[in-house]
PDB file of N, CA and C in Angstrom:
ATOM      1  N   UNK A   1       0.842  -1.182   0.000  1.00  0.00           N
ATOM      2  CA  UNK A   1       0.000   0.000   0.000  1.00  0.00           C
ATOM      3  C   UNK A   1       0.884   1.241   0.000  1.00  0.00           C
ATOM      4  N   UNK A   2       0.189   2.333  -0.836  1.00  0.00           N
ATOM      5  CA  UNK A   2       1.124   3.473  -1.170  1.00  0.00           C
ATOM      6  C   UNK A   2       0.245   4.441  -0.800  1.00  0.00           C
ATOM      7  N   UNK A   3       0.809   5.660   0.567  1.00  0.00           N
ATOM      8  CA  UNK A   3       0.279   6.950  -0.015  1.00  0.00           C
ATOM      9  C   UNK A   3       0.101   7.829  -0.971  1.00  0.00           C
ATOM     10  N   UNK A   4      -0.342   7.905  -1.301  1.00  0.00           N
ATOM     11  CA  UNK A   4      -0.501   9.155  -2.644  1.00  0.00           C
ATOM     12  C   UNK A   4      -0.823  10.715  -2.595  1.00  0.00           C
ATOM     13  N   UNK A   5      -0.906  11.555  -3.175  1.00  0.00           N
ATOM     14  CA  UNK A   5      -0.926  13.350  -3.335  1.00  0.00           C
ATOM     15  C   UNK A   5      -2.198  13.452  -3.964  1.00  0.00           C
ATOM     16  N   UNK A   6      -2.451  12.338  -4.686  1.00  0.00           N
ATOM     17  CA  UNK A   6      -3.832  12.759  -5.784  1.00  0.00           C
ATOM     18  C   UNK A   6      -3.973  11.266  -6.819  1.00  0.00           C
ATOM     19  N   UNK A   7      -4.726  11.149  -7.118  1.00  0.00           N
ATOM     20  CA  UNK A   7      -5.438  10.409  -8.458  1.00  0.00           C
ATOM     21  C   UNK A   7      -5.527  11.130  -9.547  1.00  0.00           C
ATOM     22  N   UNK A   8      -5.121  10.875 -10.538  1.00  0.00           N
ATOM     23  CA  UNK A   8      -4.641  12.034 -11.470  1.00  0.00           C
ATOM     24  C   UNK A   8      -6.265  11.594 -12.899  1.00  0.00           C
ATOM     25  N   UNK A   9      -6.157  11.990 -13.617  1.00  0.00           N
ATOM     26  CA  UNK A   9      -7.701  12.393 -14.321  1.00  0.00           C
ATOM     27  C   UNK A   9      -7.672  11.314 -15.183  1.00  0.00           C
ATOM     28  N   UNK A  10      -6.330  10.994 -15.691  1.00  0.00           N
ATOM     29  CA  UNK A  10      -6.234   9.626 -16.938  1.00  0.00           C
ATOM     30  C   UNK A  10      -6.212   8.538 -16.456  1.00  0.00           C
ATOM     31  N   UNK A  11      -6.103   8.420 -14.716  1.00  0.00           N
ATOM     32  CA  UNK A  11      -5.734   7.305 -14.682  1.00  0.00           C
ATOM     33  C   UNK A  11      -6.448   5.921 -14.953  1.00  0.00           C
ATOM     34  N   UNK A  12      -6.546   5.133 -15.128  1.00  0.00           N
ATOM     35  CA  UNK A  12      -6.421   3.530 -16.006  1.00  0.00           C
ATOM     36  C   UNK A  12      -6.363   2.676 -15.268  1.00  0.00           C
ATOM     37  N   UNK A  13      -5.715   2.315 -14.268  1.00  0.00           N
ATOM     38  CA  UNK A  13      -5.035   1.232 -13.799  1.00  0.00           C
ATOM     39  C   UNK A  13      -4.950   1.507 -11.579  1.00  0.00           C
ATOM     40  N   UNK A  14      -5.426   0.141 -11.125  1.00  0.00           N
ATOM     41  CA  UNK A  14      -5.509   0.660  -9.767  1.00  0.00           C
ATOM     42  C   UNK A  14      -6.389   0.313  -9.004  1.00  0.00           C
ATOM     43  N   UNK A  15      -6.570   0.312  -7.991  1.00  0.00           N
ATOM     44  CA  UNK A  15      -7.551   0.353  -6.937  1.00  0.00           C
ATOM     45  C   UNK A  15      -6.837   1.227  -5.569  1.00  0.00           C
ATOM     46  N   UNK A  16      -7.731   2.391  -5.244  1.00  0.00           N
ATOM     47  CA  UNK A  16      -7.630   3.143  -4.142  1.00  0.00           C
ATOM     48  C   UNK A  16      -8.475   3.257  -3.381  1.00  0.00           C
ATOM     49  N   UNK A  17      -8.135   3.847  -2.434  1.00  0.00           N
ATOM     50  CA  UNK A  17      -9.152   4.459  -1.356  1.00  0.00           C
ATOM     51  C   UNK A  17      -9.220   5.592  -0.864  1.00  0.00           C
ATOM     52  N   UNK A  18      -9.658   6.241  -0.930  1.00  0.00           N
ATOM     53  CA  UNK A  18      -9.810   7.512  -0.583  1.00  0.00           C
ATOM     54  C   UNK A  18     -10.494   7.892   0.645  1.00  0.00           C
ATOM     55  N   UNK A  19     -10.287   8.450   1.330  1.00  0.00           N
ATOM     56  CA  UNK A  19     -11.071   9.035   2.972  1.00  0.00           C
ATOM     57  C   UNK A  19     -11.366  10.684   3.072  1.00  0.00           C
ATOM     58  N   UNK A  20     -12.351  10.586   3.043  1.00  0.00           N
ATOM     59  CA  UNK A  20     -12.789  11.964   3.066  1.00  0.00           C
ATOM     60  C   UNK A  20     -13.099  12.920   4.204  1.00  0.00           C
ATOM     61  N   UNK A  21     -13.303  13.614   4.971  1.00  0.00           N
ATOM     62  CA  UNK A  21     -13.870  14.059   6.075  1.00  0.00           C
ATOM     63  C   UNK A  21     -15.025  13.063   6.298  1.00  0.00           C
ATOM     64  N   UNK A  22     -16.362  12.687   5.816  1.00  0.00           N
ATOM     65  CA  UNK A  22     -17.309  11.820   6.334  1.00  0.00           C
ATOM     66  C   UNK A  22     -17.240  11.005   5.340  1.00  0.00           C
ATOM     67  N   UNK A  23     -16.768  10.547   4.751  1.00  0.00           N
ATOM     68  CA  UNK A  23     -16.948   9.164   4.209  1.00  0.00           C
ATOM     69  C   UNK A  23     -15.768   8.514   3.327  1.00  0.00           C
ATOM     70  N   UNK A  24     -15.690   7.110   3.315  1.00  0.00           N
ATOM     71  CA  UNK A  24     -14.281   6.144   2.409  1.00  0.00           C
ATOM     72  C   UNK A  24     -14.861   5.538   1.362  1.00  0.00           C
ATOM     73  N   UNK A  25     -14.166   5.900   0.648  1.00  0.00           N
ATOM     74  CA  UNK A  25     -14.747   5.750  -1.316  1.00  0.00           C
ATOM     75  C   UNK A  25     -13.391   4.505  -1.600  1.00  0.00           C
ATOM     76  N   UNK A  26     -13.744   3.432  -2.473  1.00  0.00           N
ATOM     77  CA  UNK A  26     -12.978   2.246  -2.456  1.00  0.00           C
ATOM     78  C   UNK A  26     -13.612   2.317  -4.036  1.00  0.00           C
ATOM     79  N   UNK A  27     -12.329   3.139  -5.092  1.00  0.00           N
ATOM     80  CA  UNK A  27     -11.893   3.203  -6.775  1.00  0.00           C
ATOM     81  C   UNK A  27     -11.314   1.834  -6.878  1.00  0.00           C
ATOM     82  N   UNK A  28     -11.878   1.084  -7.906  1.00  0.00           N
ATOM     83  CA  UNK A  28     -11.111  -0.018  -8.863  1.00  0.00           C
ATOM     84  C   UNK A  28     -11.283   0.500 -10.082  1.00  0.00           C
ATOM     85  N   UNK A  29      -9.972   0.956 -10.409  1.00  0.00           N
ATOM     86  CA  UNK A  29     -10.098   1.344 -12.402  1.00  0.00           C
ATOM     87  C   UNK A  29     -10.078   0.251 -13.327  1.00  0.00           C
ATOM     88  N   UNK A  30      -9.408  -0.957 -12.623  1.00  0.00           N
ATOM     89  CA  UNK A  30      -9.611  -2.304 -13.370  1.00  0.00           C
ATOM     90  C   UNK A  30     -11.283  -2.555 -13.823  1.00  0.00           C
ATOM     91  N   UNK A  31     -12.304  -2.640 -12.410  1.00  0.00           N
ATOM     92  CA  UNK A  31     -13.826  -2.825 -12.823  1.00  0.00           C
ATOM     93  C   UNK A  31     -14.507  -1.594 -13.505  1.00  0.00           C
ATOM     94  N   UNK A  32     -13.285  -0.002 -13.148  1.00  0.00           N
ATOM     95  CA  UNK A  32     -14.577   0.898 -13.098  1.00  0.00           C
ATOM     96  C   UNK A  32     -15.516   1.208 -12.336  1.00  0.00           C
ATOM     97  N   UNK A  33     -15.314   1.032 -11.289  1.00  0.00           N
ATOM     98  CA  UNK A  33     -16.248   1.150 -10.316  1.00  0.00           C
ATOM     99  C   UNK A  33     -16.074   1.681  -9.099  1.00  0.00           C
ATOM    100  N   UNK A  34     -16.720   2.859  -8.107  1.00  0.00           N
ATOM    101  CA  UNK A  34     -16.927   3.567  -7.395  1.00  0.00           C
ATOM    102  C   UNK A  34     -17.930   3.052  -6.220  1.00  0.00           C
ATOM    103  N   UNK A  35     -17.279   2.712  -4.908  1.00  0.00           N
ATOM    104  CA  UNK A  35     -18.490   1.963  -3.932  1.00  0.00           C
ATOM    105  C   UNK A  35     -18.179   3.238  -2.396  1.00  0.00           C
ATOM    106  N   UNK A  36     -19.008   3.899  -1.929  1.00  0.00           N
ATOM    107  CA  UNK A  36     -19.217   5.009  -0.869  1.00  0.00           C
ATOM    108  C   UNK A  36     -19.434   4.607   0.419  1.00  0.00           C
ATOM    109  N   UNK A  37     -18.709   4.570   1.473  1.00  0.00           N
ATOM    110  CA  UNK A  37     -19.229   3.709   2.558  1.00  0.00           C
ATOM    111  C   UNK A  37     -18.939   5.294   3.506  1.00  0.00           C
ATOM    112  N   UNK A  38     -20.232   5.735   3.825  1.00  0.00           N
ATOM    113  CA  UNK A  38     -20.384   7.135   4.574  1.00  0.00           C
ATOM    114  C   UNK A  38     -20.345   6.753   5.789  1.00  0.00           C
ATOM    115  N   UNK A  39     -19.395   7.521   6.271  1.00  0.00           N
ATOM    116  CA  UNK A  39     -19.449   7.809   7.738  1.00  0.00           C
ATOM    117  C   UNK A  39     -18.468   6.819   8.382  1.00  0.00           C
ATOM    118  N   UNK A  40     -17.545   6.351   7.379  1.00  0.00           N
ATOM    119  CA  UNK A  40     -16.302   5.339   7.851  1.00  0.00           C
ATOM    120  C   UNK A  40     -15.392   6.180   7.432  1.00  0.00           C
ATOM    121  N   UNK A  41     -14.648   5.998   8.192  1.00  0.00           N
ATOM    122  CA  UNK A  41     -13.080   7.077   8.515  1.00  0.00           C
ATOM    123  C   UNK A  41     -13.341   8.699   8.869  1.00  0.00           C
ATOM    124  N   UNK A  42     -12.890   9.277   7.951  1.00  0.00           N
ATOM    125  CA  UNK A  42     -12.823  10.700   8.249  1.00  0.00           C
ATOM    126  C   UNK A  42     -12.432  11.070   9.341  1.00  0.00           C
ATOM    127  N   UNK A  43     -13.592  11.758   9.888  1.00  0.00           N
ATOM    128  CA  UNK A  43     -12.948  12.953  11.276  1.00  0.00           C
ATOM    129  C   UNK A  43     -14.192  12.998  11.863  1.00  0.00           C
ATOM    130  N   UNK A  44     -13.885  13.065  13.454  1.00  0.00           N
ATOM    131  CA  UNK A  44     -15.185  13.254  14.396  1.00  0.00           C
ATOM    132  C   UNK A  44     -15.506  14.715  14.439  1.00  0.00           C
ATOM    133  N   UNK A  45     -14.977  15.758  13.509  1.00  0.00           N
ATOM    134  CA  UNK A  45     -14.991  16.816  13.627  1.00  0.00           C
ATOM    135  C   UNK A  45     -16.502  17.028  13.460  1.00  0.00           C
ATOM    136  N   UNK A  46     -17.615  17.807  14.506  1.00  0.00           N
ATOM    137  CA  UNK A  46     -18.543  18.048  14.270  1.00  0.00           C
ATOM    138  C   UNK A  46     -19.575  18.665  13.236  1.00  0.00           C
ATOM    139  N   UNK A  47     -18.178  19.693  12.707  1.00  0.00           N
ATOM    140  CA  UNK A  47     -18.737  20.693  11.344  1.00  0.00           C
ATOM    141  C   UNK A  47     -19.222  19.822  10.234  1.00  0.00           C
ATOM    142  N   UNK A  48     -18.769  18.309  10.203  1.00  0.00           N
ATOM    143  CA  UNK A  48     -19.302  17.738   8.866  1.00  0.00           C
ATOM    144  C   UNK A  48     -20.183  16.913   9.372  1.00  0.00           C
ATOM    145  N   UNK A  49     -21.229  16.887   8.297  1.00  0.00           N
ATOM    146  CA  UNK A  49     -22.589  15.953   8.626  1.00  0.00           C
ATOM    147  C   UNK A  49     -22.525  14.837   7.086  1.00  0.00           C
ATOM    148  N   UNK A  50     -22.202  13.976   7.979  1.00  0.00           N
ATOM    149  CA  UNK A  50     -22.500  12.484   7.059  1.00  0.00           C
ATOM    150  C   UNK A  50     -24.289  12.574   6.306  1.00  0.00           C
ATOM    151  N   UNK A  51     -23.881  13.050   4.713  1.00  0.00           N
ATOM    152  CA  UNK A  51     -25.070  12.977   3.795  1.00  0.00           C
ATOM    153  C   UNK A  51     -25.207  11.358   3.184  1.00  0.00           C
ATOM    154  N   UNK A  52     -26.222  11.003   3.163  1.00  0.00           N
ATOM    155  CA  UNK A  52     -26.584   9.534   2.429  1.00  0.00           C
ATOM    156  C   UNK A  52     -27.085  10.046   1.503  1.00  0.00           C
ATOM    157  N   UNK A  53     -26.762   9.569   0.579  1.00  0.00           N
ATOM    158  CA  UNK A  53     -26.555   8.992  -1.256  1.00  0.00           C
ATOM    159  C   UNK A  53     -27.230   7.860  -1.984  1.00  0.00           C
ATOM    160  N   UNK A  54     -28.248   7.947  -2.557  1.00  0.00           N
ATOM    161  CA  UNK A  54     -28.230   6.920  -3.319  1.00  0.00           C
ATOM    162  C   UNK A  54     -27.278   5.888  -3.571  1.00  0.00           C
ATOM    163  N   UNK A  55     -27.349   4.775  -3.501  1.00  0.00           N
ATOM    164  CA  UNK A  55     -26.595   3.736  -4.252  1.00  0.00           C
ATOM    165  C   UNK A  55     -25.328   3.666  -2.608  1.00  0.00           C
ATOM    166  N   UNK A  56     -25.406   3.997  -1.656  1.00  0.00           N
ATOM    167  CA  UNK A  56     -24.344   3.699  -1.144  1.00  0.00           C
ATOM    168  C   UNK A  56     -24.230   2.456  -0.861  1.00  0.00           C
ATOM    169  N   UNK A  57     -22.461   2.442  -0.421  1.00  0.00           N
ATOM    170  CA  UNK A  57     -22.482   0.814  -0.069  1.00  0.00           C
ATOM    171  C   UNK A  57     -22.544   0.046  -0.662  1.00  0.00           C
ATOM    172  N   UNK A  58     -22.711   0.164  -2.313  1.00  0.00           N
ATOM    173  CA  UNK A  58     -22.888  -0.317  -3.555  1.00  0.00           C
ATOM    174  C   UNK A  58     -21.961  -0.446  -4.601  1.00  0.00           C
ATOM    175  N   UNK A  59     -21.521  -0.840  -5.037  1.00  0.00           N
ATOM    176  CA  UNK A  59     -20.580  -0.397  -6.228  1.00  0.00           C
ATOM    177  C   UNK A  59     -21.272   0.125  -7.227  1.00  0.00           C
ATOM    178  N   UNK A  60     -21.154   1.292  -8.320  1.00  0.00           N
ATOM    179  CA  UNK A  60     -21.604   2.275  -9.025  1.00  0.00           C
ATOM    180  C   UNK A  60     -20.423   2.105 -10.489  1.00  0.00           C
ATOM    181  N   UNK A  61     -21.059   2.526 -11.493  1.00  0.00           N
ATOM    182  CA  UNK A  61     -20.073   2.335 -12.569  1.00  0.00           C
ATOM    183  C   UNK A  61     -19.411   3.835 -12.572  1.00  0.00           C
ATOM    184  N   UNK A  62     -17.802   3.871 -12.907  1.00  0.00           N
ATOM    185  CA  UNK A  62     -16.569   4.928 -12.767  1.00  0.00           C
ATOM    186  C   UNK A  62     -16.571   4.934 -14.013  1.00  0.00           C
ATOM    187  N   UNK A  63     -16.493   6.655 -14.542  1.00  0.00           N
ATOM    188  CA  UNK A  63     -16.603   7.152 -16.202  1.00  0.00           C
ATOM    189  C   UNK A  63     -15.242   7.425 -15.803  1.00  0.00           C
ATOM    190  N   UNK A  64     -14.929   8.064 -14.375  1.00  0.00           N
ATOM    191  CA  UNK A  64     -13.352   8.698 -14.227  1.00  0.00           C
ATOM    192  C   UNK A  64     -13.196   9.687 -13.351  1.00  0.00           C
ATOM    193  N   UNK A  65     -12.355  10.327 -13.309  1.00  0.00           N
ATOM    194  CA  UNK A  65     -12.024  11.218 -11.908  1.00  0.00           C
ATOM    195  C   UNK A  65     -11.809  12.597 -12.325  1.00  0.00           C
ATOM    196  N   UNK A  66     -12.620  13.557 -12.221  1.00  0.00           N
ATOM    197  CA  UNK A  66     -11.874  14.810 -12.540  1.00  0.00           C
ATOM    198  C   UNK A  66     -10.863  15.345 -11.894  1.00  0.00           C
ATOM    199  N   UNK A  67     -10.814  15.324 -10.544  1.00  0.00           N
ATOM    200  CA  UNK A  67      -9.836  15.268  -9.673  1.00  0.00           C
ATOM    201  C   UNK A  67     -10.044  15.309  -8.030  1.00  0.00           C
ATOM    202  N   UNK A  68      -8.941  14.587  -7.854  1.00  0.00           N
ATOM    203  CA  UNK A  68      -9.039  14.189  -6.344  1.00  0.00           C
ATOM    204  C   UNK A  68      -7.350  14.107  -5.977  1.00  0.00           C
ATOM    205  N   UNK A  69      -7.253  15.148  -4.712  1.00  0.00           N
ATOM    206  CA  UNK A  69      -5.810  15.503  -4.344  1.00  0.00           C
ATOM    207  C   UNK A  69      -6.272  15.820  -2.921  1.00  0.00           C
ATOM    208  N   UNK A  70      -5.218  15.671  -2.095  1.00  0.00           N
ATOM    209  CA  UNK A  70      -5.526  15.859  -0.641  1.00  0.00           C
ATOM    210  C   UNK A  70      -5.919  17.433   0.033  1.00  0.00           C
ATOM    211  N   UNK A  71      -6.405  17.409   0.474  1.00  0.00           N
ATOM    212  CA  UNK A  71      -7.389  18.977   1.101  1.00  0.00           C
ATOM    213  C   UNK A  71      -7.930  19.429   0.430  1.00  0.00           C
ATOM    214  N   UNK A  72      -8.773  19.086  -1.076  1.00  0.00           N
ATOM    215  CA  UNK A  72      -9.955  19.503  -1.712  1.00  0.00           C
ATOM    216  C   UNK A  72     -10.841  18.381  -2.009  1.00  0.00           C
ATOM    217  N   UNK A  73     -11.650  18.815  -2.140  1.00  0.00           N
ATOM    218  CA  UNK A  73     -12.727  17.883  -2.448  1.00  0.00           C
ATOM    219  C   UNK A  73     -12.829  17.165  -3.526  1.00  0.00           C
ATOM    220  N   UNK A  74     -13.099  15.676  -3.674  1.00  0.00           N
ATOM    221  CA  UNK A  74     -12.816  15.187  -5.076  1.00  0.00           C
ATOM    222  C   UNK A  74     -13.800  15.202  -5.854  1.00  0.00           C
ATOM    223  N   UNK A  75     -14.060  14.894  -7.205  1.00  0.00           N
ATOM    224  CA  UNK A  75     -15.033  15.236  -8.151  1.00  0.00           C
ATOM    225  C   UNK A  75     -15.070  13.613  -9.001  1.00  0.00           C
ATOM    226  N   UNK A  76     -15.920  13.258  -8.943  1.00  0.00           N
ATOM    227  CA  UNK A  76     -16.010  11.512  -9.756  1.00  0.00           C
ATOM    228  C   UNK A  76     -17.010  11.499 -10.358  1.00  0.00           C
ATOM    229  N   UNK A  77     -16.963  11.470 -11.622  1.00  0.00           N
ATOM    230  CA  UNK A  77     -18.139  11.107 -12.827  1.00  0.00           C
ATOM    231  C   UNK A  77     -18.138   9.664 -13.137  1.00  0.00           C
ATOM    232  N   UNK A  78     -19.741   9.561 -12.484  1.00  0.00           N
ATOM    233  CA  UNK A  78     -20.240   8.387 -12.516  1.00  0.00           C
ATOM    234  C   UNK A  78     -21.722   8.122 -13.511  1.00  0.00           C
ATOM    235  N   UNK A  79     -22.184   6.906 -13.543  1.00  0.00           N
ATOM    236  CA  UNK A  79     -22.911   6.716 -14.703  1.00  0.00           C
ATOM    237  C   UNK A  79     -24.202   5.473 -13.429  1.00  0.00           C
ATOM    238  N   UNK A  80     -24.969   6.231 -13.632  1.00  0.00           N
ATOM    239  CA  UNK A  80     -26.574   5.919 -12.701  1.00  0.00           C
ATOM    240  C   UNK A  80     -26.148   4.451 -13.149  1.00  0.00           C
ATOM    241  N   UNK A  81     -26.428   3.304 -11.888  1.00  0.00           N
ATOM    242  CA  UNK A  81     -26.542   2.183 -12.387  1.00  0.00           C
ATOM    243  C   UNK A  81     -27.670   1.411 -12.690  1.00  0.00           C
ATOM    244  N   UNK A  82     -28.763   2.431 -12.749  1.00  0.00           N
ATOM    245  CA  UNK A  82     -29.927   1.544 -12.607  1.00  0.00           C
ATOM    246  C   UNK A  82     -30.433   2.158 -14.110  1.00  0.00           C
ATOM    247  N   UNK A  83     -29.558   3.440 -14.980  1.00  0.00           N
ATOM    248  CA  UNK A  83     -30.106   4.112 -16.372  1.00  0.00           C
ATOM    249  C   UNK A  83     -28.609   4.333 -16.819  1.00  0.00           C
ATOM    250  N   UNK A  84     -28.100   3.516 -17.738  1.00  0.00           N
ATOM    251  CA  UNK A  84     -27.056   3.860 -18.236  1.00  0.00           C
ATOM    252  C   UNK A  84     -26.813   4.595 -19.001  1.00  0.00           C
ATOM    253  N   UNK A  85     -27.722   5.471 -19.108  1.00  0.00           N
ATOM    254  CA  UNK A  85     -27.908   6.780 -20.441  1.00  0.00           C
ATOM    255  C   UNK A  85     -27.564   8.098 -19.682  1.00  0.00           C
ATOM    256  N   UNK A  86     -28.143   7.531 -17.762  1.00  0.00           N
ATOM    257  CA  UNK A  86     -27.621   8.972 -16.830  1.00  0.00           C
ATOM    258  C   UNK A  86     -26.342   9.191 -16.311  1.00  0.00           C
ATOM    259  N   UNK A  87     -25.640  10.147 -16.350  1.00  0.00           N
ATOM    260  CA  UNK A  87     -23.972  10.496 -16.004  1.00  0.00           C
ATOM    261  C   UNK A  87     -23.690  12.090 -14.718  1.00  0.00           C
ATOM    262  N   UNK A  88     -23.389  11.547 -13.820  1.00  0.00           N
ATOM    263  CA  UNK A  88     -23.542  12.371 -12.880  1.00  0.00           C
ATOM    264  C   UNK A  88     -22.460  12.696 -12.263  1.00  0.00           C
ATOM    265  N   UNK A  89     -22.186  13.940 -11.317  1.00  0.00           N
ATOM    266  CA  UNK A  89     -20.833  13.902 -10.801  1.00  0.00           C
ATOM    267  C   UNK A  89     -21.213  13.483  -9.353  1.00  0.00           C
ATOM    268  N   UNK A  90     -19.890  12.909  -8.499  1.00  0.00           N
ATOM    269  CA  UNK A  90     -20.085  12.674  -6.930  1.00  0.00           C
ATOM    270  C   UNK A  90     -18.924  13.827  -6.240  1.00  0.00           C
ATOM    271  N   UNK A  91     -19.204  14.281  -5.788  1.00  0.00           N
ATOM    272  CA  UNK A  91     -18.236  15.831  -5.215  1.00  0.00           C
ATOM    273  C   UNK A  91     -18.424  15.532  -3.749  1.00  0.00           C
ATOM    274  N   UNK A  92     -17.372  15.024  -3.331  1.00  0.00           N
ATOM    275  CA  UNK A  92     -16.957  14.680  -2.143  1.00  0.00           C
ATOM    276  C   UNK A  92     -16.387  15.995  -0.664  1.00  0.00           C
ATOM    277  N   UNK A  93     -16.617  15.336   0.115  1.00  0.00           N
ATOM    278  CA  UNK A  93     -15.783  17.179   1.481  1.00  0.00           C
ATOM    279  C   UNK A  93     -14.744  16.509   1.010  1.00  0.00           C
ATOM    280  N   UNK A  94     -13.887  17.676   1.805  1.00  0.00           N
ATOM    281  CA  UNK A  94     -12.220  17.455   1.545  1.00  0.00           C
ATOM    282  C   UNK A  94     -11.410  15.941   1.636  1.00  0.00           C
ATOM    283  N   UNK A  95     -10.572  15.584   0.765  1.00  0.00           N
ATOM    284  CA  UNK A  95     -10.020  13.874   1.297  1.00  0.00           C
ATOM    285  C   UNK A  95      -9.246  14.471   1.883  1.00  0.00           C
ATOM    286  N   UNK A  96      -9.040  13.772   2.805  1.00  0.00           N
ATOM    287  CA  UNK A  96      -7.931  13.549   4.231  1.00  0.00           C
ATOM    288  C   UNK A  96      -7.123  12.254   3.824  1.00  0.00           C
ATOM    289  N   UNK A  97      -7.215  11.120   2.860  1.00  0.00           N
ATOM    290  CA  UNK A  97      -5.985  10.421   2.865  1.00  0.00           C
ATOM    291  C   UNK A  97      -6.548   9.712   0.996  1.00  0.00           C
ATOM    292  N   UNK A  98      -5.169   9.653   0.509  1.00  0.00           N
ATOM    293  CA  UNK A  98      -5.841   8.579  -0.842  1.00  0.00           C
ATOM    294  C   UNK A  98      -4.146   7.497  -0.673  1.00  0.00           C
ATOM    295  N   UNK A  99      -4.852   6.633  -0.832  1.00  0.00           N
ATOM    296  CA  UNK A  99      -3.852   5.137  -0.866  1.00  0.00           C
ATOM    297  C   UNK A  99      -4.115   4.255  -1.758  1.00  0.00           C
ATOM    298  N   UNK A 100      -3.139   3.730  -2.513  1.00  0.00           N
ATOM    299  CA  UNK A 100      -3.167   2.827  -3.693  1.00  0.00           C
ATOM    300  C   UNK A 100      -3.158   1.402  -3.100  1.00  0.00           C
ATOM    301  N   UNK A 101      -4.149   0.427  -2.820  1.00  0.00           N
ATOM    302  CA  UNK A 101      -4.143   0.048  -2.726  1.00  0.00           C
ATOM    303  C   UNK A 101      -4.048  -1.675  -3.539  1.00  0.00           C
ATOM    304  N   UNK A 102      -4.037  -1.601  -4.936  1.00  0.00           N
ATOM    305  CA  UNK A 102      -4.024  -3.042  -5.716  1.00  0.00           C
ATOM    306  C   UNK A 102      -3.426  -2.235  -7.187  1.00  0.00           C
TER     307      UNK A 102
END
């Protein structure tokens, strides 16, 4: 396992994790796929309120990452899994850690 600075926009190849202030996002670029597990990791910091999401806890199909780097918020274009014609972004609070994990 590798810390990382960011997930860069082309990337292809991988599985990470990302931790956000309220919630840990688990990227496989091998499947394409984006799964949200809110309110695991982050920070007990009170200012953030754990929002529920459709589809959490789920794996979701990954179009790709616009970007995600540590102390801003990441941006992930994803594709509705239940209408594959719908394409949406997921805009995350700030990540607090991304690790390469596979």
């Amino acid at each position: 396992m590798a810390r990382v600075q960011e997930i860069r926009p082309k990337t292809d190849a991988g599985v990470y994790t990302v931790v956000t202030r309220t919630s840990t996002y688990l990227l496989d670029f091998t499947e394409m796929t984006l799964l949200r597990a809110p309110g695991v990791g982050g920070t007990d910091d009170e200012d953030w309120t754990v929002s529920r999401l459709r589809r959490d806890s789920e794996d979701i199909p990954l179009l790709g990452v616009k970007s995600c780097r540590l102390g801003e918020s990441a941006q992930f274009w994803v594709r509705a899994a239940d209408d594959p014609e719908v394409r949406t972004w997921r805009i995350t609070t700030p990540v607090v850690s991304i690790e390469k994990i596979g």
